[in-house]
N, C-alpha and C. Protein backbone atom coordinates (compact mmCIF):
# COMPACT_ATOMS: atom_id res chain seq x y z
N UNK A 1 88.23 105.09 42.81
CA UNK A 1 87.68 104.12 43.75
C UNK A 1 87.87 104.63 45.19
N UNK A 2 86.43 104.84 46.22
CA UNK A 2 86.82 105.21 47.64
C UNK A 2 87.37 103.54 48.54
N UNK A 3 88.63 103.78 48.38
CA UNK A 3 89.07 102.83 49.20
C UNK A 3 88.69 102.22 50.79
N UNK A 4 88.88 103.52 51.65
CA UNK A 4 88.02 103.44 52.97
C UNK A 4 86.77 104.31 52.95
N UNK A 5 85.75 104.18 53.98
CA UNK A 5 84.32 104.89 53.99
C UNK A 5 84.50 105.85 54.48
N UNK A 6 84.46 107.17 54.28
CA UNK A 6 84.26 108.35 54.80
C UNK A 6 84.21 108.36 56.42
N UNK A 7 83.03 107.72 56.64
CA UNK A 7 83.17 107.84 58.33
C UNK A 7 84.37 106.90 59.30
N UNK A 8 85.23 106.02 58.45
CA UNK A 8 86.02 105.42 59.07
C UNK A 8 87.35 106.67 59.07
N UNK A 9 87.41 107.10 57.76
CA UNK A 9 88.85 108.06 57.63
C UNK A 9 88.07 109.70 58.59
N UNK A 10 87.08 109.25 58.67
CA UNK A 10 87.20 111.25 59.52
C UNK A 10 87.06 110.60 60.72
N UNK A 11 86.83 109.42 60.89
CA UNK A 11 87.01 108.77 62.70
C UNK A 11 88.83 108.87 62.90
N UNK A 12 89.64 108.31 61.90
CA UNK A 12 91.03 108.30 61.96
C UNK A 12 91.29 109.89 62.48
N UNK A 13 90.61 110.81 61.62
CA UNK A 13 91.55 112.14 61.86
C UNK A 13 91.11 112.32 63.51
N UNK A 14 89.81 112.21 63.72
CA UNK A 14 89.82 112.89 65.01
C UNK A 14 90.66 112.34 66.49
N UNK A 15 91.34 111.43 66.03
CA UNK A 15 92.43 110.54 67.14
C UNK A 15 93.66 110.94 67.05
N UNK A 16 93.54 112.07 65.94
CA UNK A 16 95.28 112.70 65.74
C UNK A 16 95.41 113.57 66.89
N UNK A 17 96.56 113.29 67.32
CA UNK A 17 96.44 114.97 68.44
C UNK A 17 96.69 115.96 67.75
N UNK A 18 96.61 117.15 68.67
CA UNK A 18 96.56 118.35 68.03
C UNK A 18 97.78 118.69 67.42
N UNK A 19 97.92 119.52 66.17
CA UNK A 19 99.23 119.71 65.49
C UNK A 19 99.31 121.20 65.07
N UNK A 20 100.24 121.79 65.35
CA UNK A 20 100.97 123.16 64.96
C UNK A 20 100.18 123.42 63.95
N UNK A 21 99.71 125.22 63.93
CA UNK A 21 99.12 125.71 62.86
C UNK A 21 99.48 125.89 62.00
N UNK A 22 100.86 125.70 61.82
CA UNK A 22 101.45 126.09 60.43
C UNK A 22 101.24 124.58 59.65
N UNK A 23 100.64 123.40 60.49
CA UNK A 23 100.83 122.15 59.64
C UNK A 23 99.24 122.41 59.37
N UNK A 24 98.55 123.10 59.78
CA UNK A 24 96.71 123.42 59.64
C UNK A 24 96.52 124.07 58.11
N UNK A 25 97.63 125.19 57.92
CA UNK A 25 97.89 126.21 56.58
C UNK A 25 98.60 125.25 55.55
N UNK A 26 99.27 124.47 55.64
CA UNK A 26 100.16 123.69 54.57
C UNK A 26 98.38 122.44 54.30
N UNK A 27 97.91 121.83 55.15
CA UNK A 27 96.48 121.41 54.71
C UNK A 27 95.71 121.86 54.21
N UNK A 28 95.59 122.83 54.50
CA UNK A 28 94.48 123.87 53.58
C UNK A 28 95.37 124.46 52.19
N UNK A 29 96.49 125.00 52.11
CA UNK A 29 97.19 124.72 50.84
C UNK A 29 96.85 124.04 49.69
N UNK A 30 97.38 122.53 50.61
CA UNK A 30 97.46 121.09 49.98
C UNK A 30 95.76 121.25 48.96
N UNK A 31 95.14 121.32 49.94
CA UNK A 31 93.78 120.94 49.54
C UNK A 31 93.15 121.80 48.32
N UNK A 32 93.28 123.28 48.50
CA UNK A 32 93.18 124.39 47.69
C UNK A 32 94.14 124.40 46.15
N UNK A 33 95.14 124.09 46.25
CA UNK A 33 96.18 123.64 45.12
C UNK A 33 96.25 121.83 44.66
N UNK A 34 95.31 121.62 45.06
CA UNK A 34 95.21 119.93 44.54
C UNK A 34 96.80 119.12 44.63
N UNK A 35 97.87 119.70 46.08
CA UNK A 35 98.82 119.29 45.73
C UNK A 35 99.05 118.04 47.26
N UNK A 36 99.15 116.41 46.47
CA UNK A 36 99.17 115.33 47.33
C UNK A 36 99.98 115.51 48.61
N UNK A 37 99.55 115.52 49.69
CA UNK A 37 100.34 115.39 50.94
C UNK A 37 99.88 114.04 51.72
N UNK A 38 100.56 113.80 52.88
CA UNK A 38 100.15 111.97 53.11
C UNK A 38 98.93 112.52 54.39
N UNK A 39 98.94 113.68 54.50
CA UNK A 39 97.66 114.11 55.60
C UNK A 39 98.09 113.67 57.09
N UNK A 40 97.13 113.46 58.26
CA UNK A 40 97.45 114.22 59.42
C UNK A 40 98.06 112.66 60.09
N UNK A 41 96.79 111.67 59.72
CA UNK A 41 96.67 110.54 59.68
C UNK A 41 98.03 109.25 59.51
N UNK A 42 98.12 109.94 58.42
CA UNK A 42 99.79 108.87 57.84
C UNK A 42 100.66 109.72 58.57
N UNK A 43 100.72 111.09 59.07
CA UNK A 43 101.83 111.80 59.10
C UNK A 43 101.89 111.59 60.60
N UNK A 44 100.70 111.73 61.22
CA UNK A 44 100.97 111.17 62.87
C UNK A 44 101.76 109.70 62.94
N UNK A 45 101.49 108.66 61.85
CA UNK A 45 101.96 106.77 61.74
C UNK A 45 103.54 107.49 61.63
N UNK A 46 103.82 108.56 60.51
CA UNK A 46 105.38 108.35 60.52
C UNK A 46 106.32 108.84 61.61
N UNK A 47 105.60 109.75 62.29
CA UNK A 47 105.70 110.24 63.71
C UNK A 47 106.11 109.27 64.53
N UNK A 48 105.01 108.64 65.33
CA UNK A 48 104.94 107.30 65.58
C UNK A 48 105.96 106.05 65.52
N UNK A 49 105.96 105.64 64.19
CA UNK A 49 106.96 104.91 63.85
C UNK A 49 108.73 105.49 64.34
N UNK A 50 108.76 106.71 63.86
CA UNK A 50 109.95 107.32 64.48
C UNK A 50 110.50 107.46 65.52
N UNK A 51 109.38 107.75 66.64
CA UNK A 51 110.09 107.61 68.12
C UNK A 51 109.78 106.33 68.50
N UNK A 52 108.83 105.54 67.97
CA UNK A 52 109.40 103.61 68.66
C UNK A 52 110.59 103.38 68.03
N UNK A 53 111.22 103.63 66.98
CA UNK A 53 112.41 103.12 66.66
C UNK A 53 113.73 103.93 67.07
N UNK A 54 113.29 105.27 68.14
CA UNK A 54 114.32 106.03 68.34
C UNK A 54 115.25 106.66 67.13
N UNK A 55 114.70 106.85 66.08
CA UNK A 55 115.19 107.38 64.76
C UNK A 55 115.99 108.63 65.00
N UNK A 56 117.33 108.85 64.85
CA UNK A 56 118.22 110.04 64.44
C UNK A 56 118.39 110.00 63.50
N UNK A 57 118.30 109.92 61.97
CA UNK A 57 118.75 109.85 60.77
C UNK A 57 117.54 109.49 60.42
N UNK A 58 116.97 110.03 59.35
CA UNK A 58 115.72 109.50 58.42
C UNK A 58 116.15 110.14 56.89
N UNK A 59 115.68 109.96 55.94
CA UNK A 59 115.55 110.37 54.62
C UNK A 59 114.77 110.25 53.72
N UNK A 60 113.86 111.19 52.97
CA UNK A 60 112.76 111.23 52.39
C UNK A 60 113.13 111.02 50.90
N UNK A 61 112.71 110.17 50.37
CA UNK A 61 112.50 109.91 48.63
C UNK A 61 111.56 110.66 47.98
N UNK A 62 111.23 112.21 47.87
CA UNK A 62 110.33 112.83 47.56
C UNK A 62 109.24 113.44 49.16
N UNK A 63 109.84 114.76 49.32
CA UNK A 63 109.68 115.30 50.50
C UNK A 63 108.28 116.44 50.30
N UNK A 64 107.97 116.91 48.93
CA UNK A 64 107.01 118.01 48.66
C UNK A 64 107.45 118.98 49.33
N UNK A 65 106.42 119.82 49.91
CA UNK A 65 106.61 121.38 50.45
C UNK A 65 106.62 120.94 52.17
N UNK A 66 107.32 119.75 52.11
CA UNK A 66 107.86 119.58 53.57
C UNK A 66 106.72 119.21 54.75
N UNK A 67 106.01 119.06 54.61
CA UNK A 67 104.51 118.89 55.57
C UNK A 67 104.99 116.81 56.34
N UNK A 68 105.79 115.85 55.21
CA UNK A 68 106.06 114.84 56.30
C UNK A 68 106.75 115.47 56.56
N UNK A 69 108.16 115.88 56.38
CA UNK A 69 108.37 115.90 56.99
C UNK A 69 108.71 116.68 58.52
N UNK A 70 107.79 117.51 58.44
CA UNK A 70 107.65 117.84 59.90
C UNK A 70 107.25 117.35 60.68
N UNK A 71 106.92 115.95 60.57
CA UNK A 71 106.84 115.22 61.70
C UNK A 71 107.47 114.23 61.53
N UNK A 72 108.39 113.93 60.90
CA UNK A 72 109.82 113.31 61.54
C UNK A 72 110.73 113.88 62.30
N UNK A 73 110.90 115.62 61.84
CA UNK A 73 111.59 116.17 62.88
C UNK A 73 110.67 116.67 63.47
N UNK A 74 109.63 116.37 64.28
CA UNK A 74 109.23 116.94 65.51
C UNK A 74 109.75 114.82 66.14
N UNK A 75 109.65 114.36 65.80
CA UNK A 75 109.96 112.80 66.38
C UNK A 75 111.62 112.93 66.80
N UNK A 76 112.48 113.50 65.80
CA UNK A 76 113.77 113.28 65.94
C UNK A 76 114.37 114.02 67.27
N UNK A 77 113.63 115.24 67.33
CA UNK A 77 113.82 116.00 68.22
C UNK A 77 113.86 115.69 69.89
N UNK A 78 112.43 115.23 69.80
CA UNK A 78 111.88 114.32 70.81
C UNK A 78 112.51 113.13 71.33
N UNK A 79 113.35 112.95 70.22
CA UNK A 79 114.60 111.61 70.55
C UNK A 79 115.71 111.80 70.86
N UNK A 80 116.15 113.23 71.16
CA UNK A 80 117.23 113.95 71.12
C UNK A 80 117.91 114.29 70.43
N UNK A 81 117.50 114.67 69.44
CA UNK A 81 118.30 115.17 68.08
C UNK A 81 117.96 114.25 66.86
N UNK A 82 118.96 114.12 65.64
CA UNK A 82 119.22 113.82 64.63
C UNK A 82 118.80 115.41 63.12
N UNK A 83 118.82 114.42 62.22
CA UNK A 83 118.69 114.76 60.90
C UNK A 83 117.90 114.28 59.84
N UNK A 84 116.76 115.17 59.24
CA UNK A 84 115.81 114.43 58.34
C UNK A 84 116.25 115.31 56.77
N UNK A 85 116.34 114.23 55.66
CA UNK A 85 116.78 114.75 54.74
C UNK A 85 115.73 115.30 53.87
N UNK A 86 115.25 116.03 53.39
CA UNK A 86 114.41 116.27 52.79
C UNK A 86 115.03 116.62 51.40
N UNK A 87 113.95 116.04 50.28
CA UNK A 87 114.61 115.93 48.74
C UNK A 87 113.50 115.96 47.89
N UNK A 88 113.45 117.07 47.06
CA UNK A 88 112.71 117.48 46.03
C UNK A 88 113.62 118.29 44.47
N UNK A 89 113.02 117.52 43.88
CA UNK A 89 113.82 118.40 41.97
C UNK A 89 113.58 119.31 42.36
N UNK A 90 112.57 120.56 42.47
CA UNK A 90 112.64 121.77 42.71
C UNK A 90 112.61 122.73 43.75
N UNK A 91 113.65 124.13 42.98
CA UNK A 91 114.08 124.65 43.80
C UNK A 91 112.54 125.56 45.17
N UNK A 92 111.54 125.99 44.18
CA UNK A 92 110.62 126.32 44.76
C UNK A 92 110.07 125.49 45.52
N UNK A 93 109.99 124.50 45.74
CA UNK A 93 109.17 123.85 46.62
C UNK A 93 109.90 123.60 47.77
N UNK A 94 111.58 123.57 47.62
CA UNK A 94 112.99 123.36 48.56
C UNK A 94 112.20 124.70 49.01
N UNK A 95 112.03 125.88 49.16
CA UNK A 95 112.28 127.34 49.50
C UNK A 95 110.74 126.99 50.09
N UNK A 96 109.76 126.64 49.62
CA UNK A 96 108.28 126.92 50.49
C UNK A 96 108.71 125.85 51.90
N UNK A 97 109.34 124.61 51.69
CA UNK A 97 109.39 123.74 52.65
C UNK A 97 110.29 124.69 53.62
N UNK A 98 111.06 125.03 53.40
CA UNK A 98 112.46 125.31 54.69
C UNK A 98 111.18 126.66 55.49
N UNK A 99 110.40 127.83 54.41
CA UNK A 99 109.76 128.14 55.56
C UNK A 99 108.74 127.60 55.96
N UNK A 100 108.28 126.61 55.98
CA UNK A 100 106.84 126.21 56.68
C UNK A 100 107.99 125.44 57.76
N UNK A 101 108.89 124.71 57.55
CA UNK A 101 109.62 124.25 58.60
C UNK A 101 110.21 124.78 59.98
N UNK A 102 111.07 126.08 59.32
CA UNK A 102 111.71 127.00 60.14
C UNK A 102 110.51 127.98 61.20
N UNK A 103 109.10 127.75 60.39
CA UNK A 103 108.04 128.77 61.10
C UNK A 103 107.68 127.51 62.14
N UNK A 104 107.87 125.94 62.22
CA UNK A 104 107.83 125.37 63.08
C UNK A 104 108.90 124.98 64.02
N UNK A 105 109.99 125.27 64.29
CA UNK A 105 111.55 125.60 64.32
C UNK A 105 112.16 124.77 64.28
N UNK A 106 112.22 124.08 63.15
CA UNK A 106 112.80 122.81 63.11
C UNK A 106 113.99 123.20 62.03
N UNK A 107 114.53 124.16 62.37
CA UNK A 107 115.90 125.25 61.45
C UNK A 107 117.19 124.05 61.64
N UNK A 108 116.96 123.25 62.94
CA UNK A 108 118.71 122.43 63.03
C UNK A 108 118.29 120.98 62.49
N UNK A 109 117.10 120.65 62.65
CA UNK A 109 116.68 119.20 62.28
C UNK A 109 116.68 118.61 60.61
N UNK A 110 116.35 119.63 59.98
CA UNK A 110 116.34 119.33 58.67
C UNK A 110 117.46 120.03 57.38
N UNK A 111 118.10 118.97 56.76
CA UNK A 111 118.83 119.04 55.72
C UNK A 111 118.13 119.27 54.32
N UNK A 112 118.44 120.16 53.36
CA UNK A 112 117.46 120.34 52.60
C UNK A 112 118.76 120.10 51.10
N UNK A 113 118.49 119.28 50.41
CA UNK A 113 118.35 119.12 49.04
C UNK A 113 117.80 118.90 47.81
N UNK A 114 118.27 119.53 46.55
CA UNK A 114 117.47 119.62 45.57
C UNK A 114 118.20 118.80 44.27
N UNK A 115 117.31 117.89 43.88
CA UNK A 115 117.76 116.57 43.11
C UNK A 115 117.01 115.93 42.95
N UNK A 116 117.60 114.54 41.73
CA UNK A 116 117.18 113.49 41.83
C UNK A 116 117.10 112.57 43.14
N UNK A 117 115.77 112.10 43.83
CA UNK A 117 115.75 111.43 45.20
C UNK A 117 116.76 110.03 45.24
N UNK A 118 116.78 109.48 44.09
CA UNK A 118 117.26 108.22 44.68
C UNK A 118 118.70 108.37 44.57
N UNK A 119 119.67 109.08 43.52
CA UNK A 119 120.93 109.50 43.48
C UNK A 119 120.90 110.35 44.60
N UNK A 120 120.35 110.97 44.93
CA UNK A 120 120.88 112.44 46.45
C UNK A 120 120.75 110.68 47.60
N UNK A 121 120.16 109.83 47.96
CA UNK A 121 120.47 108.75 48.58
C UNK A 121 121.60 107.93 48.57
N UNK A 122 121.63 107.52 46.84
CA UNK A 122 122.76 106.79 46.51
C UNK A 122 123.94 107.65 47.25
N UNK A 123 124.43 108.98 47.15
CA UNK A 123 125.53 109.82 47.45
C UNK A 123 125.46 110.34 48.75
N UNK A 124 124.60 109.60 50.08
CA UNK A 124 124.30 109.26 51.14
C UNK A 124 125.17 108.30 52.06
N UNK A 125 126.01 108.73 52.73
CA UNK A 125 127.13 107.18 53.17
C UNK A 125 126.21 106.65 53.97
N UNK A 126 125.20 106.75 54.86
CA UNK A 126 124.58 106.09 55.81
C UNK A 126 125.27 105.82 57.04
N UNK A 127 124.48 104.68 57.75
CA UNK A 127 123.39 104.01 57.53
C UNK A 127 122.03 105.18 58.15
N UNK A 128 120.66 104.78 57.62
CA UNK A 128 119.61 105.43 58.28
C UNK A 128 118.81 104.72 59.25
N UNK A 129 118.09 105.44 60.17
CA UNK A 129 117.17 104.42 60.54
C UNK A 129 115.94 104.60 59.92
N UNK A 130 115.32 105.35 59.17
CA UNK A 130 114.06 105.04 58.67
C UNK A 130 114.29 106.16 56.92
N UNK A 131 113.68 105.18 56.26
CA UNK A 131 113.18 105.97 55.00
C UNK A 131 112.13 106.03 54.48
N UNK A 132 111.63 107.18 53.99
CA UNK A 132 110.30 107.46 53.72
C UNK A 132 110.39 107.26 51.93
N UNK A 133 109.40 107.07 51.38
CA UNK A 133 110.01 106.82 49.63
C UNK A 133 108.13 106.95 49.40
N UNK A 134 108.53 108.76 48.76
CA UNK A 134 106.86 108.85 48.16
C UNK A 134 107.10 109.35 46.79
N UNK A 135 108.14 109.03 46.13
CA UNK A 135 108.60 109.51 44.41
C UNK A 135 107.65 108.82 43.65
N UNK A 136 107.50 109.46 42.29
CA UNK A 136 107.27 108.62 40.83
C UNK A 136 106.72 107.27 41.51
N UNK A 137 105.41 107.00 41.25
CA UNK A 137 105.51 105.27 41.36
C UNK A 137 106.28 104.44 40.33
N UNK A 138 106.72 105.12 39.37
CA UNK A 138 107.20 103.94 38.52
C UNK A 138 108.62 103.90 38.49
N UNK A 139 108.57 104.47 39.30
CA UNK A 139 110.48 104.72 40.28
C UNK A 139 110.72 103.71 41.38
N UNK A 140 109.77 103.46 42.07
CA UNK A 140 109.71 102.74 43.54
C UNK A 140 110.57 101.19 42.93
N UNK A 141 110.68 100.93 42.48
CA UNK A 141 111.18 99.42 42.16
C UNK A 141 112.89 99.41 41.87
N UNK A 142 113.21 100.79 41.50
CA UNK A 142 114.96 101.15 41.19
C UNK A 142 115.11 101.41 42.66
N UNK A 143 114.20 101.93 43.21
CA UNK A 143 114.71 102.91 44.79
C UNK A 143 114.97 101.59 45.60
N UNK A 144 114.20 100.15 45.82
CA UNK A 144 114.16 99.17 46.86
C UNK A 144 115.94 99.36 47.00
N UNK A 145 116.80 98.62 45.60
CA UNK A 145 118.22 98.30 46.09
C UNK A 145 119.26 99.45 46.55
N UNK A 146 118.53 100.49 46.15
CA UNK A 146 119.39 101.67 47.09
C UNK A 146 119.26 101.71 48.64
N UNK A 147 117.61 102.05 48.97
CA UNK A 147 117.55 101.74 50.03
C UNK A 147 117.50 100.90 50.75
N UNK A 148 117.65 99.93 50.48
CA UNK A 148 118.37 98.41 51.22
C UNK A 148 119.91 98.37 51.53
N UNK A 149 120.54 99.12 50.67
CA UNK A 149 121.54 99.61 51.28
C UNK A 149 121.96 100.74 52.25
N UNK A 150 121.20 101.54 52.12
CA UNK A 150 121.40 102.69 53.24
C UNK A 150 120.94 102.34 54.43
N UNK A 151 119.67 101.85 54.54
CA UNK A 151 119.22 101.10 55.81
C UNK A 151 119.71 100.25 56.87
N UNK A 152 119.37 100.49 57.90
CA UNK A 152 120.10 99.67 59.08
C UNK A 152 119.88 98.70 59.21
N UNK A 153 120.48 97.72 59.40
CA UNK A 153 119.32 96.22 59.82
C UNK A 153 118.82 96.92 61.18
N UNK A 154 117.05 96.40 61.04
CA UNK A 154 116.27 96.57 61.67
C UNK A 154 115.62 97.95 61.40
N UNK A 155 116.35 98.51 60.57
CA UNK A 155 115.69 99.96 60.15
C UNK A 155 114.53 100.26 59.18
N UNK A 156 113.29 100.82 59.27
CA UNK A 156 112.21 100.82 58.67
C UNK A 156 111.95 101.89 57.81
N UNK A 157 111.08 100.88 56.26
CA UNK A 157 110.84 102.18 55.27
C UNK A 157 109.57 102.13 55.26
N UNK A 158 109.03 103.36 55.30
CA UNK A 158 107.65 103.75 54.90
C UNK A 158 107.23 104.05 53.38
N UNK A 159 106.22 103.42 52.97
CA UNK A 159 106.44 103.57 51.55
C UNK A 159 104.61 104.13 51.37
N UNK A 160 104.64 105.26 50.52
CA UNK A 160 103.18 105.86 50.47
C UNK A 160 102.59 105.37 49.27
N UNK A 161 101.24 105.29 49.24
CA UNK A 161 100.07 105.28 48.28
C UNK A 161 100.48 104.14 47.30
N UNK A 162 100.48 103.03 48.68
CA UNK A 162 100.85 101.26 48.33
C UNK A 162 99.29 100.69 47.52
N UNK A 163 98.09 101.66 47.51
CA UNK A 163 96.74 100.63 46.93
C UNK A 163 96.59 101.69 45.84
N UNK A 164 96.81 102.72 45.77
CA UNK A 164 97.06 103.31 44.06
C UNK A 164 95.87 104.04 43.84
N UNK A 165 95.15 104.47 44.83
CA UNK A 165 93.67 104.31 44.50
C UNK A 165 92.83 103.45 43.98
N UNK A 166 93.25 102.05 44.11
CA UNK A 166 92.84 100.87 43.83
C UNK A 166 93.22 100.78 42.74
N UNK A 167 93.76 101.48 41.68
CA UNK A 167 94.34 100.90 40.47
C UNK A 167 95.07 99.59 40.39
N UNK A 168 95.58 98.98 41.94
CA UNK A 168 96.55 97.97 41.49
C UNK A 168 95.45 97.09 41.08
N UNK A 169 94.44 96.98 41.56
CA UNK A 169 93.37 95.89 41.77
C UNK A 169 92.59 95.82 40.17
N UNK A 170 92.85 96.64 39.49
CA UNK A 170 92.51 96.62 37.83
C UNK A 170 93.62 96.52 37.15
N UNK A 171 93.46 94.70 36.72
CA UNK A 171 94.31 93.82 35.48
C UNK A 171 94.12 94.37 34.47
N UNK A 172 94.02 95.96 34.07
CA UNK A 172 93.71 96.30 32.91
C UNK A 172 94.79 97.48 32.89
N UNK A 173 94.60 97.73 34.06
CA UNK A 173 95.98 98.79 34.47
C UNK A 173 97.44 98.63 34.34
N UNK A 174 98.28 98.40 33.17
CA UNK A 174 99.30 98.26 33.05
C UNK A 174 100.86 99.40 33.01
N UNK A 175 99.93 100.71 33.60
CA UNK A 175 100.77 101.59 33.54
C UNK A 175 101.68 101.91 34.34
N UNK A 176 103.30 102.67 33.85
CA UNK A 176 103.99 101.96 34.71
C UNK A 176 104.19 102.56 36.02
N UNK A 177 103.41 103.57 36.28
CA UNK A 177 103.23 103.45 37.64
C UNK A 177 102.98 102.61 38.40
N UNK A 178 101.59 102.27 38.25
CA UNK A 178 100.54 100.92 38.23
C UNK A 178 101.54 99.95 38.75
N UNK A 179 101.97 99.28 37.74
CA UNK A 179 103.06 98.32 37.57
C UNK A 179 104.51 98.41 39.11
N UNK A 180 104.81 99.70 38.47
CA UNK A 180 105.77 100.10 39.78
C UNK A 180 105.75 100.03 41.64
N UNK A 181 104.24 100.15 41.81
CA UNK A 181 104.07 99.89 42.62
C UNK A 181 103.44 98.64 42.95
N UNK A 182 102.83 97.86 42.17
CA UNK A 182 102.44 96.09 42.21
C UNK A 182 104.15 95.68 42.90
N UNK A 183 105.34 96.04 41.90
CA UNK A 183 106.37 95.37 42.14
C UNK A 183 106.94 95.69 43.17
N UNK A 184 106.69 96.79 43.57
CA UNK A 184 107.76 96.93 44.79
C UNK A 184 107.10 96.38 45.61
N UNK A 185 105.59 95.93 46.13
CA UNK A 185 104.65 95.15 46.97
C UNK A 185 105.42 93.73 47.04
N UNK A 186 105.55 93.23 45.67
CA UNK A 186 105.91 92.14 45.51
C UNK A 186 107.39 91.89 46.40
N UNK A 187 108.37 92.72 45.64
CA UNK A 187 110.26 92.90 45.81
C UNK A 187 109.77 93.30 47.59
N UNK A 188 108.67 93.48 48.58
CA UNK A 188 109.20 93.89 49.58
C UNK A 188 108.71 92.69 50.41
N UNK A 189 107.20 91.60 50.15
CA UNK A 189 106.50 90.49 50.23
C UNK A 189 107.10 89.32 50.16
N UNK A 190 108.35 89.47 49.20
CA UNK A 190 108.87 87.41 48.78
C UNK A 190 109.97 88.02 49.36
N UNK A 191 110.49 86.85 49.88
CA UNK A 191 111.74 86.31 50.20
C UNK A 191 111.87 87.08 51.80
N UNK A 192 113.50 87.16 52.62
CA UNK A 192 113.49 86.80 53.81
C UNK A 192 114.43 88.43 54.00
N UNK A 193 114.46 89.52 52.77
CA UNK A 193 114.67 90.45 53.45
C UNK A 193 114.16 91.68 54.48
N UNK A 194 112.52 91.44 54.27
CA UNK A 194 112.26 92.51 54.60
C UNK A 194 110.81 91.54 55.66
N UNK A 195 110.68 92.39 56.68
CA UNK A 195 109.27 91.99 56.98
C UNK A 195 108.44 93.25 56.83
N UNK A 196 106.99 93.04 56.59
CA UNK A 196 106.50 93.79 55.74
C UNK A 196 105.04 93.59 55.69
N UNK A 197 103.84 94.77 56.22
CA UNK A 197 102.76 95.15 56.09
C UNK A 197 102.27 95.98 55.64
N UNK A 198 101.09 95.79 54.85
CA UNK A 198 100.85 97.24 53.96
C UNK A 198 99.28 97.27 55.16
N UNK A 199 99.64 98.80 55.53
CA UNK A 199 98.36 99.54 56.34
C UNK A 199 97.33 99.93 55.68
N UNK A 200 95.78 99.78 55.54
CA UNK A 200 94.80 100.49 54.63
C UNK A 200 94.20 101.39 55.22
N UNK A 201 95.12 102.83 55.46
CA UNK A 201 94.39 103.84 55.68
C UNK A 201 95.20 104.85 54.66
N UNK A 202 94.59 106.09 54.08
CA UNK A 202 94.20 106.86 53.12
C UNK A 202 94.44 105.75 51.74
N UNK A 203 95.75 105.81 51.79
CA UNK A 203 95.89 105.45 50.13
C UNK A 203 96.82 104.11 50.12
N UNK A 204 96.89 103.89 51.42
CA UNK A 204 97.93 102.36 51.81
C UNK A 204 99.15 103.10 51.79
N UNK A 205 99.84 102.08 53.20
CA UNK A 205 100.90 102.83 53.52
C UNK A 205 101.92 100.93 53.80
N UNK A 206 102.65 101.11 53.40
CA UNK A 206 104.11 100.09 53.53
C UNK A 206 104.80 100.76 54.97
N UNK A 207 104.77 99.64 55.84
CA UNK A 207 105.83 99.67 56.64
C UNK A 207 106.83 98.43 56.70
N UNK A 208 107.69 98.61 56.56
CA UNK A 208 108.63 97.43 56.37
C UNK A 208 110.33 97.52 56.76
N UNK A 209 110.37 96.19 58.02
CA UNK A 209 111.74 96.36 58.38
C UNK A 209 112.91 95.35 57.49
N UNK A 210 113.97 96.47 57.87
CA UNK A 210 114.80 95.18 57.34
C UNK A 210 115.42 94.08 57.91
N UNK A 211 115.49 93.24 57.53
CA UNK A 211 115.77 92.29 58.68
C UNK A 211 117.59 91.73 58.22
């Protein structure tokens, strides 16, 4: 299902400012290897989001070959420092990220581990100010009570590919991805912990503070 119209999402890109060539080669990668990145678009919002909240500490729930997060640490930097955790099961993709990172010199900004995302959190003393959580969708619903604990009050999680490619929107779709992400919509929507908007640009994006 095309969620937004073509000419609305290539109107989005052309409002990105300009970004480092090495984030131009990890796009063309992405695109050539069919491998999901949140693109220029979401990655400028987590940018964004990072220096309004003055973020030194962030941590990624599934980081890929590092492309967000280079723009959390180009934000952290810009804020005067901090630390972005970056976390992927494998070791190859740990090793492509640190150089697409280090070729942008972000060598002191980023912590690199290789693991399970929500245990490498759990074993996290905190607190953070922002978490990013793009794992397993049918993970996202174990990850909320971890990261509700690591989080700051007032500290914000970004949560990726909140409309599924519209799968949530087909009652026929019970898979537990599917499912995984209906609930964490839900677990982030009811009640008085979190305030909470889901954005509809590429694939829906969760921003949500804690309160």
């Amino acid at each position: 299902m095309r969620l937004i119209a073509d000419e609305v999402s290539d109107y989005l890109q052309t409002l990105v400012p300009p970004r480092h060539p090495e984030l131009h080669a990890m796009e063309a990668y992405a695109r050539e290897q069919g491998f999901p990145i949140i693109g220029p678009v979401v990655g400028h919002l987590c940018y964004q989001v990072a220096r309004m909240i003055g973020a030194g500490r962030v941590f990624e729930l599934g980081s890929g070959f590092g492309y967000s997060t280079a723009f959390f640490a180009r934000a952290l930097e810009e804020n005067g420092g901090g630390i972005v955790h970056h976390v992927v099961w494998d070791d190859d993709l740990s090793t492509r990220a640190r150089r697409h990172l280090e070729a942008m010199g972000h060598t002191r900004t980023v912590t690199y581990h290789v693991g399970e995302a929500i245990e490498t959190l759990r074993a996290q003393a905190g607190p953070f100010d922002l978490v990013f959580n793009d794992i397993d969708k049918h993970g996202y619903p174990a990850s909320l009570p971890v990261i509700q604990d690591r989080l700051r009050p007032g500290g914000v999680l970004i949560v990726d590919n909140m409309l599924w490619s519209g799968r949530i929107f087909d009652t026929r779709d019970t898979t537990a991805d599917t499912e995984g992400v209906r609930e964490l919509t839900r677990m982030l929507t009811s009640g008085s912990r979190w305030t909470t908007s889901v954005i509809p640009i590429r694939d829906g994006v969760v921003i949500a503070v804690k309160n």
